[in-house]
Protein backbone atom coordinates (compact mmCIF):
# COMPACT_ATOMS: atom_id res chain seq x y z
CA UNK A 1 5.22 2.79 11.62
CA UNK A 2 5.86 -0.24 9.53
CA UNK A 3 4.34 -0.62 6.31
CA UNK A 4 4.71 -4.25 6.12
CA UNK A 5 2.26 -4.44 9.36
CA UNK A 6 0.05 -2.28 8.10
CA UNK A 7 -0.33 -4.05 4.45
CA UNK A 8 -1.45 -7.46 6.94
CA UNK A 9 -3.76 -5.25 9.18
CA UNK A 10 -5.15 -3.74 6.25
CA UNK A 11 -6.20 -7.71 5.17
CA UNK A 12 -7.15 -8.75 8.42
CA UNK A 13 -9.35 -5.94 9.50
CA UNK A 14 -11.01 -6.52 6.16
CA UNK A 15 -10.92 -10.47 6.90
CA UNK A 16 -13.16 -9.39 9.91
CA UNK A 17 -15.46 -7.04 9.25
CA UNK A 18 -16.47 -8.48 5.74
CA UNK A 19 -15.71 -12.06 5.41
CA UNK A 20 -17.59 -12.16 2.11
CA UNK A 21 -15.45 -9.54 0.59
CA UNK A 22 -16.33 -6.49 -0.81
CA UNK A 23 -14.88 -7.20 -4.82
CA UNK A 24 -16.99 -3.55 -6.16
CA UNK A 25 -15.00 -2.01 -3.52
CA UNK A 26 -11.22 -3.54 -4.27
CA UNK A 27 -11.96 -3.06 -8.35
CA UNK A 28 -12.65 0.41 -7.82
CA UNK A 29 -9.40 1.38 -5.66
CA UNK A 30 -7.13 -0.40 -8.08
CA UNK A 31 -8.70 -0.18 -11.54
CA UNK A 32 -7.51 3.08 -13.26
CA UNK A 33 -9.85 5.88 -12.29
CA UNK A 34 -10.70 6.74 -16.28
CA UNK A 35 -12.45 3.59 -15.97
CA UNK A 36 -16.40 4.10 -15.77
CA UNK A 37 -18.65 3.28 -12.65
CA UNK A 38 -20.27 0.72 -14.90
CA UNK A 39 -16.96 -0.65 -16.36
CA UNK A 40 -16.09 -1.28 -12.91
CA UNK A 41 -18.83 -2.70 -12.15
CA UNK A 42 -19.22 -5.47 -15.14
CA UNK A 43 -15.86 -5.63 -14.22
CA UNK A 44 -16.20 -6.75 -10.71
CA UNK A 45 -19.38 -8.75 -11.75
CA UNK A 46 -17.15 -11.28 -13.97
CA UNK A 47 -13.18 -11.28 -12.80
CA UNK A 48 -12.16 -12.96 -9.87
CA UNK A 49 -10.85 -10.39 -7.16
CA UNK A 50 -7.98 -12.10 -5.25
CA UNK A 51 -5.51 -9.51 -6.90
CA UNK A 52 -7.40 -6.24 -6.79
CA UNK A 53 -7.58 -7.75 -2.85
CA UNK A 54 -4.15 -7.66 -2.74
CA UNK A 55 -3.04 -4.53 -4.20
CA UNK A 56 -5.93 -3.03 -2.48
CA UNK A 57 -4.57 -3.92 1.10
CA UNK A 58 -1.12 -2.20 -0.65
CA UNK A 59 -2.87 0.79 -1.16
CA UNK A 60 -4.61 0.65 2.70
CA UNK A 61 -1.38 0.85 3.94
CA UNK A 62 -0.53 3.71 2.00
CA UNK A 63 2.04 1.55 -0.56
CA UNK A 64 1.37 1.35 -4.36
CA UNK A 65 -0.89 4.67 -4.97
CA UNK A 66 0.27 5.34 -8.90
CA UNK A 67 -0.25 1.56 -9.74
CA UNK A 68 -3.15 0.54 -11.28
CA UNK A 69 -4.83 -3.06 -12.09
CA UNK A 70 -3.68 -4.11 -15.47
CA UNK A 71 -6.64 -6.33 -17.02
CA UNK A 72 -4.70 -9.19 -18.29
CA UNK A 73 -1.43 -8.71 -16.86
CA UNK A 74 -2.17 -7.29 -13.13
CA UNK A 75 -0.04 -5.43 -11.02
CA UNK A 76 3.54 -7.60 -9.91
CA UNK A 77 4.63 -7.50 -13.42
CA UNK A 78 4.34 -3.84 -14.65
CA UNK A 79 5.47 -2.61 -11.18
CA UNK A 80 8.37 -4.51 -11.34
CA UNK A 81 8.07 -6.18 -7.87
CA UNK A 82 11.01 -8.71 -7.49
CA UNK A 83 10.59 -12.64 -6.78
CA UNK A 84 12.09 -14.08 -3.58
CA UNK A 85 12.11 -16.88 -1.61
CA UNK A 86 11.74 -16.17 1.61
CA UNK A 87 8.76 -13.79 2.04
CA UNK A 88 8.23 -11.09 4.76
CA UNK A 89 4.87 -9.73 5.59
CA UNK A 90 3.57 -7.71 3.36
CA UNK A 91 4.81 -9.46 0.33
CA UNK A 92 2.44 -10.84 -2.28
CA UNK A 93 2.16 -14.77 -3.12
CA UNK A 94 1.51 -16.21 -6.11
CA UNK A 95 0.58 -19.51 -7.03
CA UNK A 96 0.94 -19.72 -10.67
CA UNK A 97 -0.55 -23.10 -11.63
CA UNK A 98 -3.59 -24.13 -11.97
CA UNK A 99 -4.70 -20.70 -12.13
CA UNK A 100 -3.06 -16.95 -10.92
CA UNK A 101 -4.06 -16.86 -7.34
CA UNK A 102 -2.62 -14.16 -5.01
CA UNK A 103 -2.68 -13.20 -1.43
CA UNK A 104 -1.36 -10.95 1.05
CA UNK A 105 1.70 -13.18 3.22
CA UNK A 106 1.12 -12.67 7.32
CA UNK A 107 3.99 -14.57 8.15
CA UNK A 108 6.60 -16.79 6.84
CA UNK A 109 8.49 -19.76 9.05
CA UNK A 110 11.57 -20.71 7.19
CA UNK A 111 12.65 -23.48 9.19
CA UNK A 112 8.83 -25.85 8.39
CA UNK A 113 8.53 -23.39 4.64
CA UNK A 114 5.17 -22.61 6.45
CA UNK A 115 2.92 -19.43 5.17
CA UNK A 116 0.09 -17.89 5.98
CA UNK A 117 -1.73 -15.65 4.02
CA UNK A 118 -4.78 -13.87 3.77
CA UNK A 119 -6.84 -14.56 0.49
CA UNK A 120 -9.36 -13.15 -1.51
CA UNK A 121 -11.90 -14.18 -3.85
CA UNK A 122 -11.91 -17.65 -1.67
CA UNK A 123 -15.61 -17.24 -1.80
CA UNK A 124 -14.80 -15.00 0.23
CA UNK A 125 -11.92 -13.43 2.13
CA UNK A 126 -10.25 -16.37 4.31
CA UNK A 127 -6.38 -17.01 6.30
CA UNK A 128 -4.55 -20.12 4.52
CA UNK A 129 -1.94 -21.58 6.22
CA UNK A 130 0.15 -23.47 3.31
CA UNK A 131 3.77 -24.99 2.78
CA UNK A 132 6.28 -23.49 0.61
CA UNK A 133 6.65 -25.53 -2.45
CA UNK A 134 7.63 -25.55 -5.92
CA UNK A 135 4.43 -24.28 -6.73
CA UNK A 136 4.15 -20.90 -5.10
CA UNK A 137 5.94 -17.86 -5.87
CA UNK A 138 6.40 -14.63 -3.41
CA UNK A 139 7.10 -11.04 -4.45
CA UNK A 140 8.85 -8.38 -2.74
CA UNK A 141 6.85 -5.41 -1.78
CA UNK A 142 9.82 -3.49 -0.63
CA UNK A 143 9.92 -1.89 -3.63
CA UNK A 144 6.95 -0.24 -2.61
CA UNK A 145 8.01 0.46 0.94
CA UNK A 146 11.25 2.64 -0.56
CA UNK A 147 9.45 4.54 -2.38
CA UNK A 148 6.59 5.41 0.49
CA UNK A 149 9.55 6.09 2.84
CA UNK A 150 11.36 8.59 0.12
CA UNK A 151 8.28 10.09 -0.09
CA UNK A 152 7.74 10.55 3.40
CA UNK A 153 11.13 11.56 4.18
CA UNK A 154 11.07 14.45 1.92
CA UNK A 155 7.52 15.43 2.69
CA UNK A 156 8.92 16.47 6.04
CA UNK A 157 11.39 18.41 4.70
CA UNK A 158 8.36 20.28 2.15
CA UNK A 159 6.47 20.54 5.42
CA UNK A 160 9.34 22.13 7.09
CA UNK A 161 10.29 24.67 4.45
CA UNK A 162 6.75 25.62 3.97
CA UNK A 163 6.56 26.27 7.71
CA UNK A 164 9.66 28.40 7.61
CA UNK A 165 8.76 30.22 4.53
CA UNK A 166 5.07 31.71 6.31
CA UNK A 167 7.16 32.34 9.32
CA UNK A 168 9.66 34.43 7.39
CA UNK A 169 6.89 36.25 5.58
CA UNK A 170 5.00 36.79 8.59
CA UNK A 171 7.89 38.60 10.62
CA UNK A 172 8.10 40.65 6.93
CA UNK A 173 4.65 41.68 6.77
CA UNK A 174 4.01 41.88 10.55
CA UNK A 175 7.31 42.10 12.72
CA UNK A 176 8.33 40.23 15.32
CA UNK A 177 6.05 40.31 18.56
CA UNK A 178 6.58 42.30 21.33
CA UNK A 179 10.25 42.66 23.17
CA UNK A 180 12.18 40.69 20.26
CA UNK A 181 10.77 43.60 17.90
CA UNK A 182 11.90 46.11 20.38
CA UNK A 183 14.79 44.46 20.82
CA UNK A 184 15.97 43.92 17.23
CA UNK A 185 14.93 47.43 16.96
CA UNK A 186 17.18 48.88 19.37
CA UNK A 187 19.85 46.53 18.01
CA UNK A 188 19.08 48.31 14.53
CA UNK A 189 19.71 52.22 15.83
C-alpha cells in the first residue's frame, strides 16, 4: 500500500465521477467538526475550494485525519509540511501569486520541470499539466505518510496483544480444548 498513490487515486476517482466538484462535501471533511452544518455551508457557498480539495484527497487516503482547515491560514502552514523542489506524488503545489491556488501533484519529470496535478475549484475539478517555475511551490506530504505508517505499525502490535490477551483469558476461564487440556493435565499430576 502506498499512500502517495492513494492521495492521486483519491483525486482522480473524484476527477471522474464528479467533474464539477463536490465543494459542500470537501468543506465538511476538512473544516473542524464544531463547525455548524450551516457554517459549512455559507462557508462552502463563498470560499474557493481548491485547498479543502486537497487536504480532502489527504484524508481519502487515510493521511492528515487530526488536521483541520484553518480559515485564513489553511492547512500546509499549521501542519508544518516542508517545501521542496522536486515533488513526488502526493505532495501538495502551491502557486502563491496571483492568488493561493493548490493541487494534488500526479507526477513530477525533473529532467523538462514538468507537473501534473489535479485541481480543484477550476470551475470544477480538472488535470493541469504545468512547468516548474519560479512561481510554484511544492510541499512534502511525507510528513503525513510517517505518521500514518507509525500509526499503522503499532496498531498491529495493539491488534496483536489484544488477540493474545482474549486468548489467555479464554484458556483461564475455559481451558484448553480437548487432548492439550488432557495433556497439560497429565503433565500437571
Amino acid at each position: 500500500m502506498s499512500y502517495r498513490s492513494d492521495v492521486v487515486r483519491a483525486a482522480v476517482r473524484e476527477w471522474r465521477r464528479y467533474p464539477s466538484g463536490r465543494p459542500g462535501v470537501y468543506w465538511r471533511d476538512v473544516l473542524p467538526p464544531s463547525w455548524s452544518d450551516a457554517d459549512v455551508a455559507d462557508y462552502a457557498a463563498t470560499k474557493d475550494w481548491c485547498g479543502g480539495f486537497a487536504l480532502w484527497a489527504l484524508r481519502e487516503a487515510g493521511l492528515g485525519a487530526g488536521v483541520s482547515w484553518q480559515d485564513g491560514i489553511g492547512f500546509i502552514a499549521p501542519s508544518d509540511l516542508p517545501r521542496v523542489t522536486e515533488p513526488q506524488p502526493g505532495d501538495i503545489l502551491v502557486v502563491p501569486e496571483p492568488f493561493q491556488h493548490q493541487a494534488v501533484v500526479v507526477s513530477y519529470e525533473p529532467t523538462t520541470g514538468m507537473v501534473t496535478s489535479i485541481d480543484g475549484n477550476q470551475p470544477g475539478i480538472n488535470p493541469k499539466a504545468r512547468f516548474q517555475h519560479g512561481n510554484l511551490q511544492f510541499y512534502s506530504i511525507q510528513p503525513f505518510v510517517d505518521e500514518a505508517e507509525r500509526t499503522a505499525s503499532s496498531l498491529g502490535y495493539v491488534l496483536a496483544g489484544a488477540a493474545l490477551a482474549a486468548a489467555a483469558t479464554w484458556v483461564w476461564l475455559y481451558g484448553l480444548p480437548g487432548p492439550i487440556d488432557t495433556a497439560i493435565k497429565r503433565l500437571a499430576a
